[in-house]
ModelCIF file with pLDDT and N, C-alpha, C, O atoms, coordinates in Angstrom:
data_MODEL
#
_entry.id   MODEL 
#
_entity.id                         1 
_entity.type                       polymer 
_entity.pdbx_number_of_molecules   1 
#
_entity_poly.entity_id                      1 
_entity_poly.type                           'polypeptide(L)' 
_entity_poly.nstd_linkage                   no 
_entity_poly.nstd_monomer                   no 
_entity_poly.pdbx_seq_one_letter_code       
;(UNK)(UNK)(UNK)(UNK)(UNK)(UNK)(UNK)(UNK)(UNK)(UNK)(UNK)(UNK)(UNK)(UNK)(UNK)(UNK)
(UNK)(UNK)(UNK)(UNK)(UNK)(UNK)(UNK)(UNK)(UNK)(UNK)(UNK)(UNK)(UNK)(UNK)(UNK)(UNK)
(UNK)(UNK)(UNK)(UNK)(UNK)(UNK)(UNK)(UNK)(UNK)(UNK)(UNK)(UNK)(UNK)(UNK)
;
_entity_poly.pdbx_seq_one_letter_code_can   XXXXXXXXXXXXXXXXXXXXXXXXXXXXXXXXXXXXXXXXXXXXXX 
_entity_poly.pdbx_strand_id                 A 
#
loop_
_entity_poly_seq.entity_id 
_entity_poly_seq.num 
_entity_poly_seq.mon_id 
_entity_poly_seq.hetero 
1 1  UNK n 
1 2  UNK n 
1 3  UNK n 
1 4  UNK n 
1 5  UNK n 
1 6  UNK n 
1 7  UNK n 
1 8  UNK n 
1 9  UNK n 
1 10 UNK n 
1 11 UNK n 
1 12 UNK n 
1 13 UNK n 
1 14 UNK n 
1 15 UNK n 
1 16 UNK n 
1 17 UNK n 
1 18 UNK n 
1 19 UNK n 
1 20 UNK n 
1 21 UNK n 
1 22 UNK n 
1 23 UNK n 
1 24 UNK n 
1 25 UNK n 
1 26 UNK n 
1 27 UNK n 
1 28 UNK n 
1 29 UNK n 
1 30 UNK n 
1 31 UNK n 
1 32 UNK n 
1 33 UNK n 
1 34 UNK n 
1 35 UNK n 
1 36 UNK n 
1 37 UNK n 
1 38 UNK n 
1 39 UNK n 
1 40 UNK n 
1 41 UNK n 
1 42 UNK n 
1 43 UNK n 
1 44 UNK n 
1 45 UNK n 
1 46 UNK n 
#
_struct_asym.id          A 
_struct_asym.entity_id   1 
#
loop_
_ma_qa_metric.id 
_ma_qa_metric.mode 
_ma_qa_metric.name 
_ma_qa_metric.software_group_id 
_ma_qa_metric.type 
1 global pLDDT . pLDDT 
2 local  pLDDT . pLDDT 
#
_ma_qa_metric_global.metric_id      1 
_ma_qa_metric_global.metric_value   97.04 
_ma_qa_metric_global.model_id       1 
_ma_qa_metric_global.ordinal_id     1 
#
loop_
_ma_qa_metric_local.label_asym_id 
_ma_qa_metric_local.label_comp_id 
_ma_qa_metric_local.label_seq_id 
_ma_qa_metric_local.metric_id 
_ma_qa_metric_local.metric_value 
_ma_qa_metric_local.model_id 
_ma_qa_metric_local.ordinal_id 
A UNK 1  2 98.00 1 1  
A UNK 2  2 98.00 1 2  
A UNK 3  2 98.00 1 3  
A UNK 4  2 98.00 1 4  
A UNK 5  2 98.00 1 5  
A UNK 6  2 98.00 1 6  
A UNK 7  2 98.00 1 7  
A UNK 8  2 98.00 1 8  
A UNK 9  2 97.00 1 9  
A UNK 10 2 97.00 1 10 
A UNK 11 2 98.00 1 11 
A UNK 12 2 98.00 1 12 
A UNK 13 2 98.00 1 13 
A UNK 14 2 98.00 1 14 
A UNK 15 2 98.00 1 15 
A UNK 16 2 98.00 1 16 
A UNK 17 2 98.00 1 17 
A UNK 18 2 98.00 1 18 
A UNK 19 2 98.00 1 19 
A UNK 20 2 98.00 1 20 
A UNK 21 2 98.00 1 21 
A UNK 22 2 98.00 1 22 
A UNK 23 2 98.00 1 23 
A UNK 24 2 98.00 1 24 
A UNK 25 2 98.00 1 25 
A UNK 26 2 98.00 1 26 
A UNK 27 2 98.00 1 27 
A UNK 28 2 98.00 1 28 
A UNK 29 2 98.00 1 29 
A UNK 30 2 98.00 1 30 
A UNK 31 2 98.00 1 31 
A UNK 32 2 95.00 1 32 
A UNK 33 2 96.00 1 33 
A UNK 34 2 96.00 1 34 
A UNK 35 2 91.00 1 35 
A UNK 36 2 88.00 1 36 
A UNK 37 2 90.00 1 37 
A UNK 38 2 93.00 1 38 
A UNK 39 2 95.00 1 39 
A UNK 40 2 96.00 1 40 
A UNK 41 2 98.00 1 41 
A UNK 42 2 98.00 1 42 
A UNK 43 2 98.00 1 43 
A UNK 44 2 98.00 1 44 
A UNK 45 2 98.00 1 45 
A UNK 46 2 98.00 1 46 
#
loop_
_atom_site.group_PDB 
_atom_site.id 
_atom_site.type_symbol 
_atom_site.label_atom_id 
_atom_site.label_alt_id 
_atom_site.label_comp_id 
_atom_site.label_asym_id 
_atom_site.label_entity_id 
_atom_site.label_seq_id 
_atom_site.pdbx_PDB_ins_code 
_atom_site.Cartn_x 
_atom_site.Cartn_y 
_atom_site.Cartn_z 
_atom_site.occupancy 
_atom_site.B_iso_or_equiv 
_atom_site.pdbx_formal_charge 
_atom_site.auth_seq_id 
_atom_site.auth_comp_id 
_atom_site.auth_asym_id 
_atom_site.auth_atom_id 
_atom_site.pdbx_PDB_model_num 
ATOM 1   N N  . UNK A 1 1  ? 23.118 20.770 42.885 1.00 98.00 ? 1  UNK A N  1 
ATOM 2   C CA . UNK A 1 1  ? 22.737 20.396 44.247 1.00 98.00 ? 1  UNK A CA 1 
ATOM 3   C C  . UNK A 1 1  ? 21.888 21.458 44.937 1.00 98.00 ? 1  UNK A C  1 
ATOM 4   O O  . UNK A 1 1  ? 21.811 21.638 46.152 1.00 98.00 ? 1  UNK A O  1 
ATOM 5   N N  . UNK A 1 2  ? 21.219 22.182 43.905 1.00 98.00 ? 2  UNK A N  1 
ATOM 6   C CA . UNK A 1 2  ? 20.158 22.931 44.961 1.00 98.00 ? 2  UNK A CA 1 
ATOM 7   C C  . UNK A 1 2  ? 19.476 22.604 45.579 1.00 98.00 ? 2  UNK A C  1 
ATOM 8   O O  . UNK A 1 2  ? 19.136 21.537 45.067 1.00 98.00 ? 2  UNK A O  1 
ATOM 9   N N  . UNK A 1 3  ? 18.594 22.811 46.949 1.00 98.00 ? 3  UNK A N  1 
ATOM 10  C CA . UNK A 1 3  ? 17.953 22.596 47.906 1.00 98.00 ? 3  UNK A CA 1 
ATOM 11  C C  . UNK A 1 3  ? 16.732 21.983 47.657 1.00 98.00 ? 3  UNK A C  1 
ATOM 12  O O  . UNK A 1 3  ? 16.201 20.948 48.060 1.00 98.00 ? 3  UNK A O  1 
ATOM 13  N N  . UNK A 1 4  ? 16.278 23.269 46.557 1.00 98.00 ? 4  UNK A N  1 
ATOM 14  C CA . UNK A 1 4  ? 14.569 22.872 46.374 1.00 98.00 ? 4  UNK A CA 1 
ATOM 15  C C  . UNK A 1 4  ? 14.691 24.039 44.786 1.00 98.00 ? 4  UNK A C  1 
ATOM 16  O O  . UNK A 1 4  ? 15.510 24.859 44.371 1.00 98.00 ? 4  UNK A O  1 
ATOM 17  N N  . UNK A 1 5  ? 13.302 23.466 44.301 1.00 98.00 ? 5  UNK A N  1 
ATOM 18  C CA . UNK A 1 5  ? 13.458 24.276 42.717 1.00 98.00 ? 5  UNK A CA 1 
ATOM 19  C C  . UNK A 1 5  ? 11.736 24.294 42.890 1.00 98.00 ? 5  UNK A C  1 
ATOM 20  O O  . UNK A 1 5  ? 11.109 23.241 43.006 1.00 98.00 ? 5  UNK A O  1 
ATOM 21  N N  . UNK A 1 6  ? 10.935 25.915 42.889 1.00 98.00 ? 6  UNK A N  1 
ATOM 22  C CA . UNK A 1 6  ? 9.834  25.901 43.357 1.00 98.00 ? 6  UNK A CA 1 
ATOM 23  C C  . UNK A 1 6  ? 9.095  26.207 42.096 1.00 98.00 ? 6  UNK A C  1 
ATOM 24  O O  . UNK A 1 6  ? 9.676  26.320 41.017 1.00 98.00 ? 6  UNK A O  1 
ATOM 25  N N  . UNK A 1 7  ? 7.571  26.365 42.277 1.00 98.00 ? 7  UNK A N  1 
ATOM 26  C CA . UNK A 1 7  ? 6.574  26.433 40.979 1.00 98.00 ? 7  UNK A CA 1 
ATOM 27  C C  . UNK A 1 7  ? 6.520  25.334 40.717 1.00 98.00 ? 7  UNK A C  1 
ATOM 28  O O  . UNK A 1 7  ? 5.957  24.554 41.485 1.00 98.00 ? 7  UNK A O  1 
ATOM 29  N N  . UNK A 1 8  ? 7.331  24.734 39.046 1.00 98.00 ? 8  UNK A N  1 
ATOM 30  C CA . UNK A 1 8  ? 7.267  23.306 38.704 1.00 98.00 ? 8  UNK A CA 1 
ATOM 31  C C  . UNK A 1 8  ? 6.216  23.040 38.075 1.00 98.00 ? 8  UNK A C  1 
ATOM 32  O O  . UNK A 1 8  ? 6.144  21.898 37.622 1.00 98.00 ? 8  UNK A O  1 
ATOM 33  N N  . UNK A 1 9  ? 5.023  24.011 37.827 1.00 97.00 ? 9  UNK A N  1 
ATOM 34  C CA . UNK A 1 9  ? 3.814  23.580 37.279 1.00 97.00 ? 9  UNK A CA 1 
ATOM 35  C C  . UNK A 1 9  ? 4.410  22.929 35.541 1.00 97.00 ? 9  UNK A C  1 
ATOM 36  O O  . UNK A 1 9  ? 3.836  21.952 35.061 1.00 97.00 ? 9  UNK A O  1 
ATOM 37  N N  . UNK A 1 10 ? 5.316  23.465 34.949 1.00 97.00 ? 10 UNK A N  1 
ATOM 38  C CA . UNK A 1 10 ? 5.470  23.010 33.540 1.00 97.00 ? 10 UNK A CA 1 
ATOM 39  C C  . UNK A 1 10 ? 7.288  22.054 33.350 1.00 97.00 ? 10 UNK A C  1 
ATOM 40  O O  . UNK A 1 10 ? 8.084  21.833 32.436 1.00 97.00 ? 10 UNK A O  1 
ATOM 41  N N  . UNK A 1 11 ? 7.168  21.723 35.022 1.00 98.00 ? 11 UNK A N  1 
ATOM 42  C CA . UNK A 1 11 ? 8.598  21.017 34.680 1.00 98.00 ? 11 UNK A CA 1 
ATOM 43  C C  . UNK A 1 11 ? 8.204  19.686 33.957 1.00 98.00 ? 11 UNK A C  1 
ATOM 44  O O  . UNK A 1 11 ? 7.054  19.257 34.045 1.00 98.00 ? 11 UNK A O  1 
ATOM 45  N N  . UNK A 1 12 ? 9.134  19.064 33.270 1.00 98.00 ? 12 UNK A N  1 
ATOM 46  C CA . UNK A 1 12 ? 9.357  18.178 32.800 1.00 98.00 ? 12 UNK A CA 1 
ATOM 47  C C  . UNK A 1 12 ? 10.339 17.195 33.342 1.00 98.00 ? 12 UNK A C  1 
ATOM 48  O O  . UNK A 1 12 ? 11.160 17.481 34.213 1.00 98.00 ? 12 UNK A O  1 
ATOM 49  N N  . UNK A 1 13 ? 10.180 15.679 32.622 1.00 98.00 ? 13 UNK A N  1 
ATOM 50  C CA . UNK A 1 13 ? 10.523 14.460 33.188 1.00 98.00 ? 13 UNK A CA 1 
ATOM 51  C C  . UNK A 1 13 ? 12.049 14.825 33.409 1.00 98.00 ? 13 UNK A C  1 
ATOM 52  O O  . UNK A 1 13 ? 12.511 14.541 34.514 1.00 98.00 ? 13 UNK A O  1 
ATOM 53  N N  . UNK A 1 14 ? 12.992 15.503 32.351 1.00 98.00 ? 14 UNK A N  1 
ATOM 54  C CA . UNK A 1 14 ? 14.134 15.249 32.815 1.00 98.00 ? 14 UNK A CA 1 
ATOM 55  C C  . UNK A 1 14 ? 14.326 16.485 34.029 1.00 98.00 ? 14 UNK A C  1 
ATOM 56  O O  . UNK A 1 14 ? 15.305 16.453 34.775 1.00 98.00 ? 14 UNK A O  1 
ATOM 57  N N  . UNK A 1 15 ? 13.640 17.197 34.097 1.00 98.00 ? 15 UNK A N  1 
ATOM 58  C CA . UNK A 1 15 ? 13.576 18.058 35.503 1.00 98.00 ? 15 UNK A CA 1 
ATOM 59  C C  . UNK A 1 15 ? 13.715 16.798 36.793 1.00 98.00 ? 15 UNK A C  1 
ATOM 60  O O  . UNK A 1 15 ? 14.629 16.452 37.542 1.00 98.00 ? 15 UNK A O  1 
ATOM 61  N N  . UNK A 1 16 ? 12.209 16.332 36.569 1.00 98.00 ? 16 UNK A N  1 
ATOM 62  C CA . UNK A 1 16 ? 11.806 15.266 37.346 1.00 98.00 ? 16 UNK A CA 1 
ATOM 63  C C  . UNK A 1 16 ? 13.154 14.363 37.649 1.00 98.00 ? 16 UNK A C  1 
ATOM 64  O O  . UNK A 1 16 ? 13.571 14.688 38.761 1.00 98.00 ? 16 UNK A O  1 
ATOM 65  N N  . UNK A 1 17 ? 13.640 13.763 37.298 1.00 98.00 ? 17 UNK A N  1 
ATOM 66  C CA . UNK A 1 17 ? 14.653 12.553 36.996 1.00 98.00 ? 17 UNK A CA 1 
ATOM 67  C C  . UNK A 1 17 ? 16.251 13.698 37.541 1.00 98.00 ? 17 UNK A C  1 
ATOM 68  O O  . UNK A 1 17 ? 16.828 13.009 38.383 1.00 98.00 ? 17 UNK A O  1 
ATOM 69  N N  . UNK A 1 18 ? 16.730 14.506 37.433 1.00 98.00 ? 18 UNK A N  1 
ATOM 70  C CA . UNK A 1 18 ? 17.870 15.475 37.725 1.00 98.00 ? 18 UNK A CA 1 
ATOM 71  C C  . UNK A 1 18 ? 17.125 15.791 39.417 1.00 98.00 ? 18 UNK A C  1 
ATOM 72  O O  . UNK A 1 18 ? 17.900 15.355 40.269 1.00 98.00 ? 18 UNK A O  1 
ATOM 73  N N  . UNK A 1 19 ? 16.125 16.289 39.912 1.00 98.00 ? 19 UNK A N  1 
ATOM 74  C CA . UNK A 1 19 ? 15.830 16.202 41.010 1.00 98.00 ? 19 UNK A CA 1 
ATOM 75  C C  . UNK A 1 19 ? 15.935 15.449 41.636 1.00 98.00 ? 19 UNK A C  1 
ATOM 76  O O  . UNK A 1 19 ? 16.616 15.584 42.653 1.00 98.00 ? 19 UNK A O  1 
ATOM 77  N N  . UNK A 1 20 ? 15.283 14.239 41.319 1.00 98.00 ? 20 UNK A N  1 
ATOM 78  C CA . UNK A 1 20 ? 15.122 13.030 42.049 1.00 98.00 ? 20 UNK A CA 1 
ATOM 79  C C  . UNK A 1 20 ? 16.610 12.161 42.551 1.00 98.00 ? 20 UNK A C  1 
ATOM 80  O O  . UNK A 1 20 ? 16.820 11.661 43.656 1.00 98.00 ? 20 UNK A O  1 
ATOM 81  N N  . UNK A 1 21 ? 17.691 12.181 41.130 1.00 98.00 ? 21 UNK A N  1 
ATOM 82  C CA . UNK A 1 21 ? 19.255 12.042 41.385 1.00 98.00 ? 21 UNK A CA 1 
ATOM 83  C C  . UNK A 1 21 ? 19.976 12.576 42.736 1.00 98.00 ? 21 UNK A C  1 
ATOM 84  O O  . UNK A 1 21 ? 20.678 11.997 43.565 1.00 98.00 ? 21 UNK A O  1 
ATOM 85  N N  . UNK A 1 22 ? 19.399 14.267 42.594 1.00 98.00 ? 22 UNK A N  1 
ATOM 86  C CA . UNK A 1 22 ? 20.234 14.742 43.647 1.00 98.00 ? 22 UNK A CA 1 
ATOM 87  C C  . UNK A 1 22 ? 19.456 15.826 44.824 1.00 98.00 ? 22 UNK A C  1 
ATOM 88  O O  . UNK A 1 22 ? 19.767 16.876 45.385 1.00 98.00 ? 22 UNK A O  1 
ATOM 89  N N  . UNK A 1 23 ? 18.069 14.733 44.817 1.00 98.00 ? 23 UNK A N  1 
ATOM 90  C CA . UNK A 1 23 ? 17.866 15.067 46.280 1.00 98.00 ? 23 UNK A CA 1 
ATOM 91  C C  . UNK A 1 23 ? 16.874 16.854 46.313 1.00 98.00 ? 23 UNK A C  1 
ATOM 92  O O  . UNK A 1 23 ? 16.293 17.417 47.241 1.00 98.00 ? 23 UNK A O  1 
ATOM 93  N N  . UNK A 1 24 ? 17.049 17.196 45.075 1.00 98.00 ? 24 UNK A N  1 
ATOM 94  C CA . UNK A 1 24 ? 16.517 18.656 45.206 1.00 98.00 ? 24 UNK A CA 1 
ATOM 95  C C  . UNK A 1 24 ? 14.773 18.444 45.832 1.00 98.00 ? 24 UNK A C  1 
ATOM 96  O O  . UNK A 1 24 ? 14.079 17.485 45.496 1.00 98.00 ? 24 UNK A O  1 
ATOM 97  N N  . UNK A 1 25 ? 14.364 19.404 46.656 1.00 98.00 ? 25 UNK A N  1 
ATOM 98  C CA . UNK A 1 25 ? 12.745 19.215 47.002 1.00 98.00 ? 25 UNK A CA 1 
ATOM 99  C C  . UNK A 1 25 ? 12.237 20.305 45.865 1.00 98.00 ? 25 UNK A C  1 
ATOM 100 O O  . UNK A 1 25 ? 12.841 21.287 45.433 1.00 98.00 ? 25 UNK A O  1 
ATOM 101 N N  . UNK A 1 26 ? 10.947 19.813 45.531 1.00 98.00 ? 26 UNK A N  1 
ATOM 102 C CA . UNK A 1 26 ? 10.102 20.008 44.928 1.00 98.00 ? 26 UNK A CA 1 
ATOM 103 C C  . UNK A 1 26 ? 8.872  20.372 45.664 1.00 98.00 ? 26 UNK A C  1 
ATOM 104 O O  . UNK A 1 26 ? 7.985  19.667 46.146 1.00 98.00 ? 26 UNK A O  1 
ATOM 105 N N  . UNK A 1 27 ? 9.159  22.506 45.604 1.00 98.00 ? 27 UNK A N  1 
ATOM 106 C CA . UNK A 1 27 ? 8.393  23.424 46.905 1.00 98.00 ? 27 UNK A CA 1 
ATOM 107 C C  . UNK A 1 27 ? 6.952  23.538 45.521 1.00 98.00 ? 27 UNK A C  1 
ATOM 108 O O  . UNK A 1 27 ? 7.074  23.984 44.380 1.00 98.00 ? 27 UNK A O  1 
ATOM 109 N N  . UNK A 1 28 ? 6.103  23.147 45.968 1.00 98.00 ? 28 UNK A N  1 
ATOM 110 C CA . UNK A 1 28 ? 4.422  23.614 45.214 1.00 98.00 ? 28 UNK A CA 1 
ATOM 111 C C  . UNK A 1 28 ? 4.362  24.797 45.909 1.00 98.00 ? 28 UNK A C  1 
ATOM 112 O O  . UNK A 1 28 ? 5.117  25.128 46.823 1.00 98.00 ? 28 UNK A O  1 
ATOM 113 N N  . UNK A 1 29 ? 3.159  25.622 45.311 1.00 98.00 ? 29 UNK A N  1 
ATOM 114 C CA . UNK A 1 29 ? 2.610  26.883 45.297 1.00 98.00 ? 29 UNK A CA 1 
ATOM 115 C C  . UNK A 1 29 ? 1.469  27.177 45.291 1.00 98.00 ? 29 UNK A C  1 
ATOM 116 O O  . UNK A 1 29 ? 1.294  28.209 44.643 1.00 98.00 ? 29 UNK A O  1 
ATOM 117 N N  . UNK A 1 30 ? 0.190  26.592 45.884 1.00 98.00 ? 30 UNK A N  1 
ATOM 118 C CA . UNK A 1 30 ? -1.188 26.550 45.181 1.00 98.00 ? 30 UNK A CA 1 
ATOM 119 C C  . UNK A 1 30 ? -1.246 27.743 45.301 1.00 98.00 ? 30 UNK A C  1 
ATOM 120 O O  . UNK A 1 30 ? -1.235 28.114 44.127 1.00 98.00 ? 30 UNK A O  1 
ATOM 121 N N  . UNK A 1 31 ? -1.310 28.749 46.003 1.00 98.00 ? 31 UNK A N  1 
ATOM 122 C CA . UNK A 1 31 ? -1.353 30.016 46.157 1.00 98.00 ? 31 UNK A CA 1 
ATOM 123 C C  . UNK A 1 31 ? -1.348 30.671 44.903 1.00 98.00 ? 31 UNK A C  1 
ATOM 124 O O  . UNK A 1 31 ? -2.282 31.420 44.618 1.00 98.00 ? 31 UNK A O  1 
ATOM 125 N N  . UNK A 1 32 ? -0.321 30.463 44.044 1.00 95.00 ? 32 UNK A N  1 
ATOM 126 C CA . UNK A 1 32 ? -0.562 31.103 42.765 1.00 95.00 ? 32 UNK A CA 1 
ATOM 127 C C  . UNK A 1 32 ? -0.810 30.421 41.767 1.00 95.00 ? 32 UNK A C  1 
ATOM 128 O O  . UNK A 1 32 ? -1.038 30.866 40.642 1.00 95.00 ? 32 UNK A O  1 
ATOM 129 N N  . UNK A 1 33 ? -0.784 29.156 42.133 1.00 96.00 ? 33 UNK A N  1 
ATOM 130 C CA . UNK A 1 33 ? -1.497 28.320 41.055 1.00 96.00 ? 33 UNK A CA 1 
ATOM 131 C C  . UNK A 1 33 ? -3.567 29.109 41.543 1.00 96.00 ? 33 UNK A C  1 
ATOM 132 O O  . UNK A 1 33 ? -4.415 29.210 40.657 1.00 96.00 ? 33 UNK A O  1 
ATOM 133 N N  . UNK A 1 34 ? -3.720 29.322 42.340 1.00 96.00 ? 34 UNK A N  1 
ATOM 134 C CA . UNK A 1 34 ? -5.336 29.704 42.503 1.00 96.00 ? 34 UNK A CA 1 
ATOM 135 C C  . UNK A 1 34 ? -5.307 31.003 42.141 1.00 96.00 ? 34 UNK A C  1 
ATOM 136 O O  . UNK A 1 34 ? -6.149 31.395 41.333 1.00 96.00 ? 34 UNK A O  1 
ATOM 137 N N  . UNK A 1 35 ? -4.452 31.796 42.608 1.00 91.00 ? 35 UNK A N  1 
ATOM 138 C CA . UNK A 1 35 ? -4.530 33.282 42.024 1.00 91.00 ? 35 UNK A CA 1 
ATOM 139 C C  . UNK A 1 35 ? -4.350 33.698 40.786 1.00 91.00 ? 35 UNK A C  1 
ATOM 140 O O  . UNK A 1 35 ? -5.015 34.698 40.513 1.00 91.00 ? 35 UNK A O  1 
ATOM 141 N N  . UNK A 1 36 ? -3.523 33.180 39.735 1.00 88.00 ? 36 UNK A N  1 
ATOM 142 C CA . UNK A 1 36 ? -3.554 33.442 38.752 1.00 88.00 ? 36 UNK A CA 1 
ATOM 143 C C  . UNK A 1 36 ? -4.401 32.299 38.170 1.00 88.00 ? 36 UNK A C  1 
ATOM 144 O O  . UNK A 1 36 ? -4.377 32.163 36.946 1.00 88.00 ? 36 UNK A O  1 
ATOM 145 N N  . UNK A 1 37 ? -4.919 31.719 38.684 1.00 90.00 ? 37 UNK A N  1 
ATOM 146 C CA . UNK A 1 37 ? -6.575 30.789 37.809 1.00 90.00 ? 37 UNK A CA 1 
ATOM 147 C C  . UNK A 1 37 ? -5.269 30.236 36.484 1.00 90.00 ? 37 UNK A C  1 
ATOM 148 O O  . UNK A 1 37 ? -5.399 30.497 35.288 1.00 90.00 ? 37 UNK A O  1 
ATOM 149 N N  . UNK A 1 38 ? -3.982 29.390 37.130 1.00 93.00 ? 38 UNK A N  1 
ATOM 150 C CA . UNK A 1 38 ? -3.499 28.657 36.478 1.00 93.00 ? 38 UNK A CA 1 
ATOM 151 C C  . UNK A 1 38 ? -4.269 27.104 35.967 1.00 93.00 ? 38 UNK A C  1 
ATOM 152 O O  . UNK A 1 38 ? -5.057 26.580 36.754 1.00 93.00 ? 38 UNK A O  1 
ATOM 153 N N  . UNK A 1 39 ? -3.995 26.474 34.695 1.00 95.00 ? 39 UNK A N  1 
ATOM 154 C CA . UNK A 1 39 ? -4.625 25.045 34.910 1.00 95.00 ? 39 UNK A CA 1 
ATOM 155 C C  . UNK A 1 39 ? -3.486 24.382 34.564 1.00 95.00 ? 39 UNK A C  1 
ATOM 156 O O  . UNK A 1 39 ? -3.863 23.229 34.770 1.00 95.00 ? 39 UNK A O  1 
ATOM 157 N N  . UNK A 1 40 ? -2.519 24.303 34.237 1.00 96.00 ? 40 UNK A N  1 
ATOM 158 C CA . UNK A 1 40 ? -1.562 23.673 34.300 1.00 96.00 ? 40 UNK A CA 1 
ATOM 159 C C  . UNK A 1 40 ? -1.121 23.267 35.628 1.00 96.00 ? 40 UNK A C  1 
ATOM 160 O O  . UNK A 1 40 ? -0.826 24.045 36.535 1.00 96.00 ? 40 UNK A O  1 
ATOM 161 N N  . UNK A 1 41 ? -1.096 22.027 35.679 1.00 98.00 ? 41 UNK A N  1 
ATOM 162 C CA . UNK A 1 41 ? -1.237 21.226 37.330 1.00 98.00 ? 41 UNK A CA 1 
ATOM 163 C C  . UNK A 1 41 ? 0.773  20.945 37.340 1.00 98.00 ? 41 UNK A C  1 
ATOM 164 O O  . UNK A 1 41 ? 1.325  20.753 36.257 1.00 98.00 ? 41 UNK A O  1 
ATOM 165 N N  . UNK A 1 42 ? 1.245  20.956 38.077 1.00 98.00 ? 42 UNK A N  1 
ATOM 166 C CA . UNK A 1 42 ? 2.508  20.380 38.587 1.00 98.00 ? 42 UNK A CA 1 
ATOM 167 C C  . UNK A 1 42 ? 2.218  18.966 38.075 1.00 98.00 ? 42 UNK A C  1 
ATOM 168 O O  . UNK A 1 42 ? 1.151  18.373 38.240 1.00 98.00 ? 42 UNK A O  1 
ATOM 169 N N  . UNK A 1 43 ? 3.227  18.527 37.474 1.00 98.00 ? 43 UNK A N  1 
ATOM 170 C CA . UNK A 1 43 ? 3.385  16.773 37.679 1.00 98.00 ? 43 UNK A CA 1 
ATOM 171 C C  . UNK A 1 43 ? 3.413  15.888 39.013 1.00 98.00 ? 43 UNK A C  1 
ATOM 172 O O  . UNK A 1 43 ? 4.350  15.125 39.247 1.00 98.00 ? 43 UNK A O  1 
ATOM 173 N N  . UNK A 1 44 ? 2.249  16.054 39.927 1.00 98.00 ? 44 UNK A N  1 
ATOM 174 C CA . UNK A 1 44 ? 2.477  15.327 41.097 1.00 98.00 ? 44 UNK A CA 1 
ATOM 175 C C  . UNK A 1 44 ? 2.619  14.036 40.739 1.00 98.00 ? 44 UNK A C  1 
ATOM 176 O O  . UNK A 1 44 ? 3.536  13.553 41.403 1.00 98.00 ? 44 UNK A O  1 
ATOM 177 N N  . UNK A 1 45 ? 1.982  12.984 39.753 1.00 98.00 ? 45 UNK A N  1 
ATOM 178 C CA . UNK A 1 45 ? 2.556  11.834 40.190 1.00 98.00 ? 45 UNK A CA 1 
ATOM 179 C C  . UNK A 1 45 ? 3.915  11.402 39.755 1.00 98.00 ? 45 UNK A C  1 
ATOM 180 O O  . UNK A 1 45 ? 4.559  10.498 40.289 1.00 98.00 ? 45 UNK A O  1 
ATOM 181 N N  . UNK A 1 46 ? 4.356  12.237 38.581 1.00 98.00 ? 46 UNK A N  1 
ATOM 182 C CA . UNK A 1 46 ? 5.821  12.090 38.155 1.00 98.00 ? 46 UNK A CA 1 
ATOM 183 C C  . UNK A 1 46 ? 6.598  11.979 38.995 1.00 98.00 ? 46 UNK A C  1 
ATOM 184 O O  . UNK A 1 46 ? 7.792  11.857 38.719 1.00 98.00 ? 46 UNK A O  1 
#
């Protein structure tokens, strides 16, 4: 029942699906997704 679980750029569906059960938010970061010139995108439409 944590609050929120942040980053997320390489979570996966059963991440996705265990969040979604119990409500956890899903905090993005572009900040270091731009600073470290990440390309691995978060699963936004998951």
């Amino acid at each position: 029942d944590a609050i929120s679980a942040d980053h997320l750029e390489y979570l996966g569906q059963d991440g996705i699906d265990a969040m979604a059960e119990h409500g956890t938010v899903a905090v993005l970061l572009p900040g270091a997704y731009y600073t470290l010139r990440e390309t691995q995108l978060p699963p936004i439409q998951g």
